[in-house]
Protein backbone atom coordinates (compact mmCIF):
# COMPACT_ATOMS: atom_id res chain seq x y z
CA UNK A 1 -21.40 -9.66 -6.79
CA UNK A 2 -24.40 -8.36 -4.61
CA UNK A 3 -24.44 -4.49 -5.79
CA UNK A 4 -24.13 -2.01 -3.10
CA UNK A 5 -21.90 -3.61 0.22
CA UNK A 6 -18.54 -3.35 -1.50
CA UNK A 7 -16.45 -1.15 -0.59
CA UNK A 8 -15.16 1.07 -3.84
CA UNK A 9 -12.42 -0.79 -6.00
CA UNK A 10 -9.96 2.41 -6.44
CA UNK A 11 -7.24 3.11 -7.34
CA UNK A 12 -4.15 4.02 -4.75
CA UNK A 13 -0.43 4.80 -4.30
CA UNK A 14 1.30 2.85 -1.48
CA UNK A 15 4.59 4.27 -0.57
CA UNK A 16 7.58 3.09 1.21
CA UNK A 17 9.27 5.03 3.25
CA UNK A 18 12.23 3.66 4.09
CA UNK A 19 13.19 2.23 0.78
CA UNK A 20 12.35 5.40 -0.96
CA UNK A 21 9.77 3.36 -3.40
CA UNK A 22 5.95 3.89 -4.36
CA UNK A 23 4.11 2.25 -6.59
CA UNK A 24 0.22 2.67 -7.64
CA UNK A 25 -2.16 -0.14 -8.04
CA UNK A 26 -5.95 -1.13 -6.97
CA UNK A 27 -7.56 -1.46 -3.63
CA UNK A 28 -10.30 -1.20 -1.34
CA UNK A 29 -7.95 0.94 1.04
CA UNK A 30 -9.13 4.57 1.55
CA UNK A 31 -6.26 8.05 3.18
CA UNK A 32 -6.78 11.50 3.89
CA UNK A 33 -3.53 12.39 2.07
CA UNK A 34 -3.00 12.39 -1.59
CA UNK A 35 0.06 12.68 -3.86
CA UNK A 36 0.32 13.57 -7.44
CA UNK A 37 1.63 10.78 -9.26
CA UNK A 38 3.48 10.87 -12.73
CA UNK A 39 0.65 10.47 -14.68
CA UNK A 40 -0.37 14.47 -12.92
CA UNK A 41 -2.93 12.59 -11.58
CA UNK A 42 -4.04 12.49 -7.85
CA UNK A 43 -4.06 9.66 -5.85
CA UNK A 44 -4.67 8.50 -2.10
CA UNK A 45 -1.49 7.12 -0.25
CA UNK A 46 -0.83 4.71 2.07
CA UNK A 47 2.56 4.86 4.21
CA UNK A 48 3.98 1.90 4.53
CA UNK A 49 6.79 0.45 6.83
CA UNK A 50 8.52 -1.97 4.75
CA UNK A 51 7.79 -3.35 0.74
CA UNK A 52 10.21 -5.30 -1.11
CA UNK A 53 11.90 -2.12 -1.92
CA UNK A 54 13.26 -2.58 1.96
CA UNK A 55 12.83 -5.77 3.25
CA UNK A 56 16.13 -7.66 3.85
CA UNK A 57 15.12 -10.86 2.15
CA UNK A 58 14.59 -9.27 -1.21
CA UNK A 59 17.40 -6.60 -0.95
CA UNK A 60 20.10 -9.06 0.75
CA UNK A 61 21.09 -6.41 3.37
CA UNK A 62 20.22 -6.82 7.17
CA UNK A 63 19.70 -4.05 8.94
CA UNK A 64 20.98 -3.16 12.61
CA UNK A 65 18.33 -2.68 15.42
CA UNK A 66 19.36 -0.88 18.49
CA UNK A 67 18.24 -3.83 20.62
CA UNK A 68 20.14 -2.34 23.27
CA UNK A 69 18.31 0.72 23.38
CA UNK A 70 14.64 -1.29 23.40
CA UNK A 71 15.76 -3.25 26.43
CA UNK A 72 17.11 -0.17 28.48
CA UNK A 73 13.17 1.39 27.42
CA UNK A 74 11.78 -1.57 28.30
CA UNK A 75 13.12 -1.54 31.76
CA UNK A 76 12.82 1.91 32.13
CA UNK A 77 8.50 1.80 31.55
CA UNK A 78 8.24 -1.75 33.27
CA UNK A 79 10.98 -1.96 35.13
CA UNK A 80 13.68 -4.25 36.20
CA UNK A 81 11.13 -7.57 36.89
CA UNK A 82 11.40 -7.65 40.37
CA UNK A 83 9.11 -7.22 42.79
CA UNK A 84 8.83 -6.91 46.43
CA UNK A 85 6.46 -9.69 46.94
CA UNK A 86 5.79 -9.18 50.80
């Protein structure tokens, strides 16, 4: 590898939210906020949405959106679709 336009190989905690899971590994990905991790080391961490921890494919449950709810938002910033055209 050419020395010097790499970004640093480091390594980071990426943490799921929603599924209550984090795990540490190696990236290129750089945060602001830390977390101490088992080892009483610190580490930068990455929020993220959904992991196999959460997703429905790998955990078998589906979960319910409020689609309901998006549509009536939807409408309510862009309204109803019709417009007065004259």
């Amino acid at each position: 590898m050419k020395p010097g336009i790499h970004p640093e190989y480091q390594p980071v905690v990426y943490r799921d939210r929603a599924g209550d899971f984090a795990f540490l590994t190696r990236s290129t990905a750089t945060s602001d906020k830390t977390i101490e991790w088992e080892d009483g080391n610190t580490y930068p961490v990455i929020d993220v949405e959904i992991s196999s921890a959460s997703h429905p494919f790998y955990t078998g449950n589906q979960r319910v959106l409020d689609t309901a709810g998006r549509v009536e938002r939807f409408q309510r910033r862009y309204g109803t679709g019709k417009r007065n055209t004259k």
